[in-house]
C-alpha atoms as a PDB file:
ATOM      1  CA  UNK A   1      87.670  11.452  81.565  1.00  0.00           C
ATOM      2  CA  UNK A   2      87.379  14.990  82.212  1.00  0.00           C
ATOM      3  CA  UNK A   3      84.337  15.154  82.806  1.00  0.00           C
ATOM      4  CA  UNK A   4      85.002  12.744  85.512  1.00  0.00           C
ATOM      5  CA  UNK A   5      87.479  14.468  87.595  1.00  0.00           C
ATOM      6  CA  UNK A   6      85.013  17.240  87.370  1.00  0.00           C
ATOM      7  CA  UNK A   7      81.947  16.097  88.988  1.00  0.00           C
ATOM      8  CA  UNK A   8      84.252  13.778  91.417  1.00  0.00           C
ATOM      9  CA  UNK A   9      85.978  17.236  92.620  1.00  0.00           C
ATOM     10  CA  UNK A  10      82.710  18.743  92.323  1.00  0.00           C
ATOM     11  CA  UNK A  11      80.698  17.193  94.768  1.00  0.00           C
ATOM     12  CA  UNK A  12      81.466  13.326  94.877  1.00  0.00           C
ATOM     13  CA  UNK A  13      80.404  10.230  93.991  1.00  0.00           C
ATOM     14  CA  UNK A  14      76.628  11.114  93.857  1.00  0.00           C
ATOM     15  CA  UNK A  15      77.464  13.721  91.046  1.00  0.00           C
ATOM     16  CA  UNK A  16      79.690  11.697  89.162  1.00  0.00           C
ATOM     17  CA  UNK A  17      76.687   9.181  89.197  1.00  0.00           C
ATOM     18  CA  UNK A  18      74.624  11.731  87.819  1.00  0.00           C
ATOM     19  CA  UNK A  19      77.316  13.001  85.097  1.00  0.00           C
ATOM     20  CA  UNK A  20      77.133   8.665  84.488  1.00  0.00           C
ATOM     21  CA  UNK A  21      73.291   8.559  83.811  1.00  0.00           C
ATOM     22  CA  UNK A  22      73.444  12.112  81.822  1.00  0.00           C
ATOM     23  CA  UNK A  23      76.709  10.478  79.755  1.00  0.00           C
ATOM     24  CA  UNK A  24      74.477   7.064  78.813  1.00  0.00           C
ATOM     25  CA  UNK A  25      71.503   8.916  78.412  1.00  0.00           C
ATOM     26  CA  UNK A  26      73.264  10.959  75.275  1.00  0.00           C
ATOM     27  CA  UNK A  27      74.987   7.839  73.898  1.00  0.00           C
ATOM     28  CA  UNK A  28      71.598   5.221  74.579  1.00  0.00           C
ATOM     29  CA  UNK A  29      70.035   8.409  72.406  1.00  0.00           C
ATOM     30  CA  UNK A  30      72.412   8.792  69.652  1.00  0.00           C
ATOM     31  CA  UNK A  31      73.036   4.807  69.115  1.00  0.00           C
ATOM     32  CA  UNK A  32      69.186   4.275  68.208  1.00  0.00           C
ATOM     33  CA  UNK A  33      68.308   5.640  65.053  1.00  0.00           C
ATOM     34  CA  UNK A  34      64.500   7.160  64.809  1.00  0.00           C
ATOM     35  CA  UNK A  35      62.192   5.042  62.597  1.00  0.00           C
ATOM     36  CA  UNK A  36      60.866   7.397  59.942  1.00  0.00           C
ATOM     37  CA  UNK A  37      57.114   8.230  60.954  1.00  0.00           C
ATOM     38  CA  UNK A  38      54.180   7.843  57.838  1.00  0.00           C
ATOM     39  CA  UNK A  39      52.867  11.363  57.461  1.00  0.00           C
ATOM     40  CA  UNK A  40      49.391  11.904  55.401  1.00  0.00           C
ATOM     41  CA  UNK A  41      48.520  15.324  54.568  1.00  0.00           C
ATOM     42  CA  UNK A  42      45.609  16.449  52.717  1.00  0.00           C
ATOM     43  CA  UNK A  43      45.897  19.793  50.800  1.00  0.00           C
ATOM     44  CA  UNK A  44      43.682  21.989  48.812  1.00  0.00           C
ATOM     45  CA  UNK A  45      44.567  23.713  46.074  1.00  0.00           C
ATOM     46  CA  UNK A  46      42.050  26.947  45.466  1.00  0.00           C
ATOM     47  CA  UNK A  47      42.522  30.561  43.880  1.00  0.00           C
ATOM     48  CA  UNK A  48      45.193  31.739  45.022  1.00  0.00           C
ATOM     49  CA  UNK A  49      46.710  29.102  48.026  1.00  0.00           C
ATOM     50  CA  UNK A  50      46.938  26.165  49.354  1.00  0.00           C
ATOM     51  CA  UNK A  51      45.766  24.664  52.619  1.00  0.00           C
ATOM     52  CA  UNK A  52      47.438  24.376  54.252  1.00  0.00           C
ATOM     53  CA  UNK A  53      50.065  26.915  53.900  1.00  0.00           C
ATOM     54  CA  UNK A  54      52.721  25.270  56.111  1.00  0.00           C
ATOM     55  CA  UNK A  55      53.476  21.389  55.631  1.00  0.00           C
ATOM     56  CA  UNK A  56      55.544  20.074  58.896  1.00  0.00           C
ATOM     57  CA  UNK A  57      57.728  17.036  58.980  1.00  0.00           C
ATOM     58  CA  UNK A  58      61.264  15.462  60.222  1.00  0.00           C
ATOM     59  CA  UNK A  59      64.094  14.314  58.015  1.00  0.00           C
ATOM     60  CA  UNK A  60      63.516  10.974  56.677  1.00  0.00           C
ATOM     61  CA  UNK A  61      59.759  10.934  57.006  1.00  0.00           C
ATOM     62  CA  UNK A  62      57.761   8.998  54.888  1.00  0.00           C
ATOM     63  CA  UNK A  63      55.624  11.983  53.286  1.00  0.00           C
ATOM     64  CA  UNK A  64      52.200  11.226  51.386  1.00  0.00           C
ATOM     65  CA  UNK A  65      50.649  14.711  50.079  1.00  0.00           C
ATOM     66  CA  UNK A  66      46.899  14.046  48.567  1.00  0.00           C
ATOM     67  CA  UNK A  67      46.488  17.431  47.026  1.00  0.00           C
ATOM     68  CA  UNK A  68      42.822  18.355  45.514  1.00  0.00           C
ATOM     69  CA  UNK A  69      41.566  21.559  43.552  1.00  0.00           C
ATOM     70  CA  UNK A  70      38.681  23.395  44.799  1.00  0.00           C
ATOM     71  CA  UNK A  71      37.769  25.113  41.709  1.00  0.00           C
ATOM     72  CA  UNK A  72      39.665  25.115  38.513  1.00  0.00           C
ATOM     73  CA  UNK A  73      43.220  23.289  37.295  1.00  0.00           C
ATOM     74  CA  UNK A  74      46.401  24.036  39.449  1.00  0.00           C
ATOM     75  CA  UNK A  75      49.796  22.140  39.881  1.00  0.00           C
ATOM     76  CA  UNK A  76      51.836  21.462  42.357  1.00  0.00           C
ATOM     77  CA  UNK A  77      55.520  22.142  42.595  1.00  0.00           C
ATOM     78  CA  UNK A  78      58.189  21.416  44.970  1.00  0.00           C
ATOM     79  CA  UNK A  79      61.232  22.992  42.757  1.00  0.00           C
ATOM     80  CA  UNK A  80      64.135  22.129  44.883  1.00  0.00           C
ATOM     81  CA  UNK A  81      63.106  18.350  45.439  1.00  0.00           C
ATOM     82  CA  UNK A  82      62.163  17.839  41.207  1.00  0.00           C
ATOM     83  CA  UNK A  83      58.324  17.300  42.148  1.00  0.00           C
ATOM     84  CA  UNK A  84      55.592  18.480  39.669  1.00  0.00           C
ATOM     85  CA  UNK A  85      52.219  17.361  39.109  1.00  0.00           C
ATOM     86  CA  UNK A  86      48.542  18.910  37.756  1.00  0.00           C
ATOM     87  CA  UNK A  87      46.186  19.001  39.877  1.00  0.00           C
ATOM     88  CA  UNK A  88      42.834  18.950  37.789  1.00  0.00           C
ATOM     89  CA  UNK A  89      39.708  20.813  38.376  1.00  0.00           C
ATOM     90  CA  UNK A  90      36.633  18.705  39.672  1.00  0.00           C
ATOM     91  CA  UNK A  91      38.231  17.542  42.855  1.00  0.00           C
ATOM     92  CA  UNK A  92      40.113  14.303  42.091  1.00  0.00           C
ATOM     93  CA  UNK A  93      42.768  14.288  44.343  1.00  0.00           C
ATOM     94  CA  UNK A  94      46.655  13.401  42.785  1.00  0.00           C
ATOM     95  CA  UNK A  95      49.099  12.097  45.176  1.00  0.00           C
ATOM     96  CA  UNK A  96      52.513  12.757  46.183  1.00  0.00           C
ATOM     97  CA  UNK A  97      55.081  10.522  47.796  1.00  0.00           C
ATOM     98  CA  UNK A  98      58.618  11.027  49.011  1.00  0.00           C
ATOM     99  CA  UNK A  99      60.979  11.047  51.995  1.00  0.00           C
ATOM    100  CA  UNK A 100      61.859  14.127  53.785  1.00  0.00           C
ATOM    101  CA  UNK A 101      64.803  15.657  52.822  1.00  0.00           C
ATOM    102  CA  UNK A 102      67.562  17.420  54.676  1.00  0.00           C
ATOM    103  CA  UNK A 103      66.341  20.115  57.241  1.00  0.00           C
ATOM    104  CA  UNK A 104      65.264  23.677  55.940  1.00  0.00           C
ATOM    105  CA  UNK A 105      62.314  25.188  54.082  1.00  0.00           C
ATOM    106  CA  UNK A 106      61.414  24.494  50.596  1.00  0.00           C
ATOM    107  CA  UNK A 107      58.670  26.279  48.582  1.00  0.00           C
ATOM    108  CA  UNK A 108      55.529  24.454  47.189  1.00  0.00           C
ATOM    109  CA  UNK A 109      54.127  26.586  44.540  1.00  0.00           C
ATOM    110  CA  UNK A 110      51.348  25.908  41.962  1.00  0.00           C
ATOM    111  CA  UNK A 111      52.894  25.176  38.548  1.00  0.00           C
ATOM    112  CA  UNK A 112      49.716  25.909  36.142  1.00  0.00           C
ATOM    113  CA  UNK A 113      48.555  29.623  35.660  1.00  0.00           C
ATOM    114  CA  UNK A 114      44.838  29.909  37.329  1.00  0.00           C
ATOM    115  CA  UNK A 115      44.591  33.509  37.395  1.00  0.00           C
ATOM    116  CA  UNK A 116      46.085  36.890  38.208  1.00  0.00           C
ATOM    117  CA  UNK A 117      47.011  35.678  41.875  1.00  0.00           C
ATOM    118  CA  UNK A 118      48.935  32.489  40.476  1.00  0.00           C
ATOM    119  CA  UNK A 119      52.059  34.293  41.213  1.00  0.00           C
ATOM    120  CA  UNK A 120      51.356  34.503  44.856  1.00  0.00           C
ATOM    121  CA  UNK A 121      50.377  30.753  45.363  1.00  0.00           C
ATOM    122  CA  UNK A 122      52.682  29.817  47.831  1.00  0.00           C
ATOM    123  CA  UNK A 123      52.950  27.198  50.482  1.00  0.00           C
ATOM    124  CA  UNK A 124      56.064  25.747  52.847  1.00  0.00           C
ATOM    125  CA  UNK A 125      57.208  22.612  53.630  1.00  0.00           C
ATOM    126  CA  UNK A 126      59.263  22.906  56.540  1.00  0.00           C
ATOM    127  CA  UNK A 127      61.835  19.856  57.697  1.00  0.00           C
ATOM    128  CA  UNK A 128      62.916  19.366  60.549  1.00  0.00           C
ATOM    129  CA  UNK A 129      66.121  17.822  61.831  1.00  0.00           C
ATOM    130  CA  UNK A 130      65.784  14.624  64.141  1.00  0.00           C
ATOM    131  CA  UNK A 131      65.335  15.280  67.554  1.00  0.00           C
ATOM    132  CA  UNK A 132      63.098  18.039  67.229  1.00  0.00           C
END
């Protein structure tokens, strides 16, 4: 209601129409819920990343990673969401699937030692929040 009285002191009818279309506009957004998108990403494991370095999705997405080494044996790790799996040399390529979690930035590291850089074989996976 307040925001009512406002725009009709404001300026009229023609702004409270306006504050009207803004007011439905926010509620018509809120009252339909996002359909979570499929997202496919292919990664390659090699000494001493991954690449891509930066995984972007949205809450709730449907997330596929198809890792694949490009030399020896690596893993894959996603510590905060319980996900582990070796990823073998020779190229076959081992395949992740989960939702996006809650919105923030979780570390992907490789889980098997391949080296003296193993320690700095680091990747993100960054979640966005709906609407974004």
């Amino acid at each position: 209601m307040h925001v009512w009285r406002s725009a009709l002191r404001a300026g009229g009818w023609a702004v409270a129409v306006v504050a009207l279309g803004v007011t439905v506009g926010v509620v018509l957004t809120r009252a339909e819920p996002r359909p979570p998108r499929a997202v496919t990403v292919d990664i390659t494991a090699k000494r001493f990343a991954f690449d891509p370095a930066r995984v972007e999705v949205i809450e709730g997405d449907e997330v596929t990673l198809n890792v694949r080494s490009a030399d020896g044996t690596h893993g894959i790790e996603i510590g905060k969401l319980k996900i582990k799996k070796e990823v073998p040399r020779g190229g076959d390529v081992v395949t992740l699937a989960f939702t996006a979690p809650a919105p923030g930035t979780y570390e992907i590291s490789c889980s098997e030692y391949c080296g003296r850089g193993h320690k700095d074989m680091k990747a993100a996976l960054v979640v966005a929040p709906h609407g974004q």
